[in-house]
PDB file of N, CA and C in Angstrom:
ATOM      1  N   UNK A   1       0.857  -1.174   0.000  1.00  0.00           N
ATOM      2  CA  UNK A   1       0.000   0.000   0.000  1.00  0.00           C
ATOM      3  C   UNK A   1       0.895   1.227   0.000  1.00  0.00           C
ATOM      4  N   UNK A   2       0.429   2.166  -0.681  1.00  0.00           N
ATOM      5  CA  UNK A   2       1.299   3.934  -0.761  1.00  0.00           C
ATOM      6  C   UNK A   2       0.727   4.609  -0.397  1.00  0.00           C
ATOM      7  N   UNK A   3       1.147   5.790   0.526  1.00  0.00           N
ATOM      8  CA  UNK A   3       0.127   6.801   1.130  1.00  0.00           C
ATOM      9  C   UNK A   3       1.066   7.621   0.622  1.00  0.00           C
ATOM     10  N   UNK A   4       0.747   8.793  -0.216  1.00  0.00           N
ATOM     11  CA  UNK A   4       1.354  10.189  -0.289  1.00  0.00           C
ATOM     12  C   UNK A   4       1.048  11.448   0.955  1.00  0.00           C
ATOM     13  N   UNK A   5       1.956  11.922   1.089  1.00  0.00           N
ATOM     14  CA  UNK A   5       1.662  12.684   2.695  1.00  0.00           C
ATOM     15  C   UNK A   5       2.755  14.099   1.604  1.00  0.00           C
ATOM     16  N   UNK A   6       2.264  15.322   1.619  1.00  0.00           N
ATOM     17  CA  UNK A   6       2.636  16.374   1.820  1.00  0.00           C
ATOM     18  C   UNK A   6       3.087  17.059   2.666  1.00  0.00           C
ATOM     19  N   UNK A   7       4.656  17.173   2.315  1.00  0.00           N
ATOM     20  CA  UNK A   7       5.498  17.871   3.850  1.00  0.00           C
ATOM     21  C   UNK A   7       5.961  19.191   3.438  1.00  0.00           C
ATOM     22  N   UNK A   8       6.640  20.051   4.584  1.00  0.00           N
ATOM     23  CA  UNK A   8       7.834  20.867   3.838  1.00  0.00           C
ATOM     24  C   UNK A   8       9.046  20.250   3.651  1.00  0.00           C
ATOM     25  N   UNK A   9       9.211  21.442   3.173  1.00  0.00           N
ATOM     26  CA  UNK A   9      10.905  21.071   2.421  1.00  0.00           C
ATOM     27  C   UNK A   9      12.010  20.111   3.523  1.00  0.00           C
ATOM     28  N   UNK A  10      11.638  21.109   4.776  1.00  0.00           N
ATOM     29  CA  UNK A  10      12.548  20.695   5.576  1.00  0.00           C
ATOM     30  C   UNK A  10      12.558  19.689   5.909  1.00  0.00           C
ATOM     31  N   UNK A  11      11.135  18.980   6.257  1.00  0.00           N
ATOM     32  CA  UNK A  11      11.144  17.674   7.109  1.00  0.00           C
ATOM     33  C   UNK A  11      11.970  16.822   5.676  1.00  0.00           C
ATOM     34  N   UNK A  12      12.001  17.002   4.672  1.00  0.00           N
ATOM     35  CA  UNK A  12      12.117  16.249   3.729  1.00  0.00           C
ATOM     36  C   UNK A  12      13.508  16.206   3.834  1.00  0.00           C
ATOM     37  N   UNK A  13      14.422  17.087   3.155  1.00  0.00           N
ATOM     38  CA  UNK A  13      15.610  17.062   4.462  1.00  0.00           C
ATOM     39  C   UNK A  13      15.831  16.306   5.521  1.00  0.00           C
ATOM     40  N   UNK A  14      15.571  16.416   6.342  1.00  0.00           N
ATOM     41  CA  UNK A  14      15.659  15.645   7.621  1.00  0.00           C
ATOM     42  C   UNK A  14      15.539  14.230   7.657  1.00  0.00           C
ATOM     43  N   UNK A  15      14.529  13.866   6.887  1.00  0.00           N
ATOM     44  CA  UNK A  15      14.738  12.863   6.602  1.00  0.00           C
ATOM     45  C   UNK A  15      15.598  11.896   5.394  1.00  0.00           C
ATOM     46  N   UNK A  16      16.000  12.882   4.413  1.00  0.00           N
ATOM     47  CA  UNK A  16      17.397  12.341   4.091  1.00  0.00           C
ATOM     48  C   UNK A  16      18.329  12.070   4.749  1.00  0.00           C
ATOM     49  N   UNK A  17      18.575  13.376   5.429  1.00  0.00           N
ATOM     50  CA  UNK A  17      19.962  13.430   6.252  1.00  0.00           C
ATOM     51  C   UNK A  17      20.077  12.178   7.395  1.00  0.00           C
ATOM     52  N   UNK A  18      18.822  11.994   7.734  1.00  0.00           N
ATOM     53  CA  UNK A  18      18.480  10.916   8.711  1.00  0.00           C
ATOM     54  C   UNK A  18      18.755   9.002   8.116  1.00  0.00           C
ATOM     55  N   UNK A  19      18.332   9.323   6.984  1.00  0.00           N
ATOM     56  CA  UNK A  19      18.421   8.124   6.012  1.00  0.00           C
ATOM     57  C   UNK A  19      20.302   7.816   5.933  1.00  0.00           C
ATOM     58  N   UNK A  20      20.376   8.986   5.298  1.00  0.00           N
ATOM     59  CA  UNK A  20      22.179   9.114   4.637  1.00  0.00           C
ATOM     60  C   UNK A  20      22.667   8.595   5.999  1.00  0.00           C
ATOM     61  N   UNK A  21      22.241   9.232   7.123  1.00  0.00           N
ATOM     62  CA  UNK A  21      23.450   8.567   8.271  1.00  0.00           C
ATOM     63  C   UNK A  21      23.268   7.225   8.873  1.00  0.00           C
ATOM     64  N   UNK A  22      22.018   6.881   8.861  1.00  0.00           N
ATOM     65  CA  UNK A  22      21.579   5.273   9.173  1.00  0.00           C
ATOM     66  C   UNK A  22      22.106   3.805   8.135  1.00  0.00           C
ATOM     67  N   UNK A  23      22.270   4.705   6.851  1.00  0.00           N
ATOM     68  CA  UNK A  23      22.334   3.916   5.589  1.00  0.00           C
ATOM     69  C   UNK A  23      21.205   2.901   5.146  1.00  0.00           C
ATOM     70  N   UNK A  24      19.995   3.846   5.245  1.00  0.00           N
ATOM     71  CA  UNK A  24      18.699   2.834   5.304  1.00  0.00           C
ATOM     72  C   UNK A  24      17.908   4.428   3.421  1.00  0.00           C
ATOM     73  N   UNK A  25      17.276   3.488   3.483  1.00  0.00           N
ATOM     74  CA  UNK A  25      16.008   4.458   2.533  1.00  0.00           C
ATOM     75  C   UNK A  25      15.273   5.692   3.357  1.00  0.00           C
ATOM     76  N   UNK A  26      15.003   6.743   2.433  1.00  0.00           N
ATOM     77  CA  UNK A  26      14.258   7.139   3.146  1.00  0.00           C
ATOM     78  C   UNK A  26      12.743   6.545   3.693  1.00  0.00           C
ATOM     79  N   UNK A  27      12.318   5.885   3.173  1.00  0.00           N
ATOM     80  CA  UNK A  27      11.049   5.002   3.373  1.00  0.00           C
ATOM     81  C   UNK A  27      11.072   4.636   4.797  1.00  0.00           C
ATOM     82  N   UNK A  28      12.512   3.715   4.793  1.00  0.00           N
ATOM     83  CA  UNK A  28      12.170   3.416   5.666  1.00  0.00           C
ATOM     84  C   UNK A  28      12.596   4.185   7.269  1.00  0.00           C
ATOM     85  N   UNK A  29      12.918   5.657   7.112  1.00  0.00           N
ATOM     86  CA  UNK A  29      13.194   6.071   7.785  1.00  0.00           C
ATOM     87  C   UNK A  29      11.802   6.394   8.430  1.00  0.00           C
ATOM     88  N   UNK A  30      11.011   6.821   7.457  1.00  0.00           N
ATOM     89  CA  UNK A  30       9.349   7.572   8.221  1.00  0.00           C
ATOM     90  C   UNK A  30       8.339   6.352   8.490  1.00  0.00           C
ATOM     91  N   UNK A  31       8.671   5.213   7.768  1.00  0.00           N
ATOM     92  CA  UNK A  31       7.990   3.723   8.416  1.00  0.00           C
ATOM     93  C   UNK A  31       8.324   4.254   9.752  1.00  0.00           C
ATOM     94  N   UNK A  32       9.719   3.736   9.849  1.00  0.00           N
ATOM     95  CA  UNK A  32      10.305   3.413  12.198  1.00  0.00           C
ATOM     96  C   UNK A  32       9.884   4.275  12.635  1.00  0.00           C
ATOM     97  N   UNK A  33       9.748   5.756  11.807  1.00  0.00           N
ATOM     98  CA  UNK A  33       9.434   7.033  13.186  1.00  0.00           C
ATOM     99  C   UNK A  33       7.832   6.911  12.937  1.00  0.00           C
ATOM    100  N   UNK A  34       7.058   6.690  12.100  1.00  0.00           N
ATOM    101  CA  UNK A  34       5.084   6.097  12.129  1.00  0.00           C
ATOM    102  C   UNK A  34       5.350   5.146  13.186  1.00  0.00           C
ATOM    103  N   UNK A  35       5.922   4.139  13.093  1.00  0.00           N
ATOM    104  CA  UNK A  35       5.753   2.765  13.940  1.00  0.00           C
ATOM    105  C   UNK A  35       5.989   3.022  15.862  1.00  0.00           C
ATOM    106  N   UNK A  36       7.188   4.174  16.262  1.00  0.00           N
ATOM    107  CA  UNK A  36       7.258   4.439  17.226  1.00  0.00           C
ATOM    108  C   UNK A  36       6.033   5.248  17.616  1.00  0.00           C
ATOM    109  N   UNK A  37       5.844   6.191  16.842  1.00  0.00           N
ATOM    110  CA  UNK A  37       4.476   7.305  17.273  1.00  0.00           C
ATOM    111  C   UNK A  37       2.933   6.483  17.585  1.00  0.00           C
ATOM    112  N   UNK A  38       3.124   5.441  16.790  1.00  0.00           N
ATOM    113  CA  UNK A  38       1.879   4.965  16.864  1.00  0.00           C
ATOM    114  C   UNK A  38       1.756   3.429  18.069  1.00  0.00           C
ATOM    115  N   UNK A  39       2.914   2.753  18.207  1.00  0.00           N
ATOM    116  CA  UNK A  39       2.838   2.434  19.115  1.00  0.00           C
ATOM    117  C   UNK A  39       2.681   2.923  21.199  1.00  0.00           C
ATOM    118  N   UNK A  40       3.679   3.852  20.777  1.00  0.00           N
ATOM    119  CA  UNK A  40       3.634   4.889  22.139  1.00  0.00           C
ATOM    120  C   UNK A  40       2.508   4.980  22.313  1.00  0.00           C
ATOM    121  N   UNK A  41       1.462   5.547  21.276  1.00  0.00           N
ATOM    122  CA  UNK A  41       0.315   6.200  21.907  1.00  0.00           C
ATOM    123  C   UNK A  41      -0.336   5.121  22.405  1.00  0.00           C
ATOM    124  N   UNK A  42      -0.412   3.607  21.515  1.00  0.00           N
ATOM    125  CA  UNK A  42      -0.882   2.471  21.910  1.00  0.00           C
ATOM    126  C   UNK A  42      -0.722   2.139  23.439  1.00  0.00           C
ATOM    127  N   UNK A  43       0.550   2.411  23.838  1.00  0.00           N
ATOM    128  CA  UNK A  43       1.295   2.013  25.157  1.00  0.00           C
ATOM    129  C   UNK A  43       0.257   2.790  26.215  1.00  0.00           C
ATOM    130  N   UNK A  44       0.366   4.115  25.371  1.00  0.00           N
ATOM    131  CA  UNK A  44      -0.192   5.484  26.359  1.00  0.00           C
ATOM    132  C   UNK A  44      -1.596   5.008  26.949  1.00  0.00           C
ATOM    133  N   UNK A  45      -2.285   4.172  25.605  1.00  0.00           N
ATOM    134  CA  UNK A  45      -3.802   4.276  25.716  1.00  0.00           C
ATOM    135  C   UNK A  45      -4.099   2.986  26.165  1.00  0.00           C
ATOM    136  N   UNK A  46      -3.573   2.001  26.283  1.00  0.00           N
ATOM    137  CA  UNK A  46      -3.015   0.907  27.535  1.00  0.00           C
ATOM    138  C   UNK A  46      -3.035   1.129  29.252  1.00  0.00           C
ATOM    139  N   UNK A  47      -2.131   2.343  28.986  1.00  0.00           N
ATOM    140  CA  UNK A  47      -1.633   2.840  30.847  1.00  0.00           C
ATOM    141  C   UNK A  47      -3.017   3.210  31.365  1.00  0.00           C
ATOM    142  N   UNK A  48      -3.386   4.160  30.355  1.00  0.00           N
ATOM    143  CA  UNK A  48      -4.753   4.670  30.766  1.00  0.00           C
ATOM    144  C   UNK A  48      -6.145   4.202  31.099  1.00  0.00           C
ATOM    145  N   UNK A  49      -6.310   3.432  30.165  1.00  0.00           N
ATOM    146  CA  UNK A  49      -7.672   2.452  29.991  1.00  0.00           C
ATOM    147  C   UNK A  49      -8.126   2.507  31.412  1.00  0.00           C
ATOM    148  N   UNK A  50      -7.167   1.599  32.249  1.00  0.00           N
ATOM    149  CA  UNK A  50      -7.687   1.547  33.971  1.00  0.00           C
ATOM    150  C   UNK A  50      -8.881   2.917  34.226  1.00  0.00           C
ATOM    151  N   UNK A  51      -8.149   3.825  34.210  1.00  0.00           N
ATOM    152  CA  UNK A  51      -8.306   5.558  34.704  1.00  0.00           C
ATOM    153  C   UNK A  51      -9.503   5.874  33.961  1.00  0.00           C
ATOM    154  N   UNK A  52      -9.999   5.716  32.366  1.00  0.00           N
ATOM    155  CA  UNK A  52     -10.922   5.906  32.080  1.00  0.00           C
ATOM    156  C   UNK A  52     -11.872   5.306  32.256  1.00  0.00           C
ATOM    157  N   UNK A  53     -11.700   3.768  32.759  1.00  0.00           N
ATOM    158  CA  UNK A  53     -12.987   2.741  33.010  1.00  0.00           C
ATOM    159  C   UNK A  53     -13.192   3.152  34.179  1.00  0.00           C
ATOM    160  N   UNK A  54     -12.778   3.716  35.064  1.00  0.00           N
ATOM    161  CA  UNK A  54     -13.026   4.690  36.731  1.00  0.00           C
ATOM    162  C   UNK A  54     -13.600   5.489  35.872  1.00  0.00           C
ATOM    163  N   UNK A  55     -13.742   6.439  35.196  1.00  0.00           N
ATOM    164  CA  UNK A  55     -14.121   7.593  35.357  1.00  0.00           C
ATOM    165  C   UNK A  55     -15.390   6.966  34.971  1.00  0.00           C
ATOM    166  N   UNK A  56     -15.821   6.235  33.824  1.00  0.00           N
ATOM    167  CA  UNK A  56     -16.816   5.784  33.346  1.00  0.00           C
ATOM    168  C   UNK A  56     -18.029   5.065  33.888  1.00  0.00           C
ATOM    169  N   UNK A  57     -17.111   4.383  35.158  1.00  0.00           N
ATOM    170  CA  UNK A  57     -18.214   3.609  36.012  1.00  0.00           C
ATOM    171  C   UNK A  57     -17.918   4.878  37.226  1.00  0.00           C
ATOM    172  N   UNK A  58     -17.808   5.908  37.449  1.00  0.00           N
ATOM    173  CA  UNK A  58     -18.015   7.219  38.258  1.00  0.00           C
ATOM    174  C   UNK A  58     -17.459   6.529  39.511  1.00  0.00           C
ATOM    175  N   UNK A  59     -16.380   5.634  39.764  1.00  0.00           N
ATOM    176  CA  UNK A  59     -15.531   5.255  40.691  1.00  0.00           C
ATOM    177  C   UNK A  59     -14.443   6.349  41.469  1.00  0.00           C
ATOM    178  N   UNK A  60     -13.753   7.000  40.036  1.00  0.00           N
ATOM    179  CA  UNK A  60     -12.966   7.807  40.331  1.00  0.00           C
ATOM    180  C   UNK A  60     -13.676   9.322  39.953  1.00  0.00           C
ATOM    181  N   UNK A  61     -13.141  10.699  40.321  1.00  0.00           N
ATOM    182  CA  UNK A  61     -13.519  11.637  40.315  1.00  0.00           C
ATOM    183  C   UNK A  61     -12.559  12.986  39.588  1.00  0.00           C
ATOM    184  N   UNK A  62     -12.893  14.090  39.148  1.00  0.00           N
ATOM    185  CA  UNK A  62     -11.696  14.345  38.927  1.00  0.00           C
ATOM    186  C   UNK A  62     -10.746  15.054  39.669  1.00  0.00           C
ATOM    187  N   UNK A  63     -10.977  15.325  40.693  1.00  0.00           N
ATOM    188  CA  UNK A  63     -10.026  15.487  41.753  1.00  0.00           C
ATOM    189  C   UNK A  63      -9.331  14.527  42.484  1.00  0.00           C
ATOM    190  N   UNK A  64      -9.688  13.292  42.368  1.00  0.00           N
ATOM    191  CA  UNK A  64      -8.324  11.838  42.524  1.00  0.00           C
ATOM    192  C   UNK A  64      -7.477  12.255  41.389  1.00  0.00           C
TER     193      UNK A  64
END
């Protein structure tokens, strides 16, 4: 699958320069940095779950 994403100049840059020093593609430079961003948040929305199923069953408050 191809997703075209419109950047500036710079990030585009950056991610050469990022590529050139890894010795990888740029491809796959913005794959690993998608794959970290989107796991983290996964992680994030993991930690949390607990905290929102309190708020949901009105266990917790928002001053806990």
């Amino acid at each position: 699958m191809s997703l075209q994403v419109n950047h500036p100049d710079e990030f585009a840059k950056m991610v050469l320069e990022r590529s050139e020093a890894k010795g990888t593609s740029p491809e796959a430079v913005v794959i690993s940095a998608v794959r970290e961003i989107l796991a983290g948040e996964e992680r994030l929305s993991d930690e949390l779950a607990p905290v929102a199923e309190a708020f949901t069953k009105k266990e917790m408050t928002e001053a806990e």
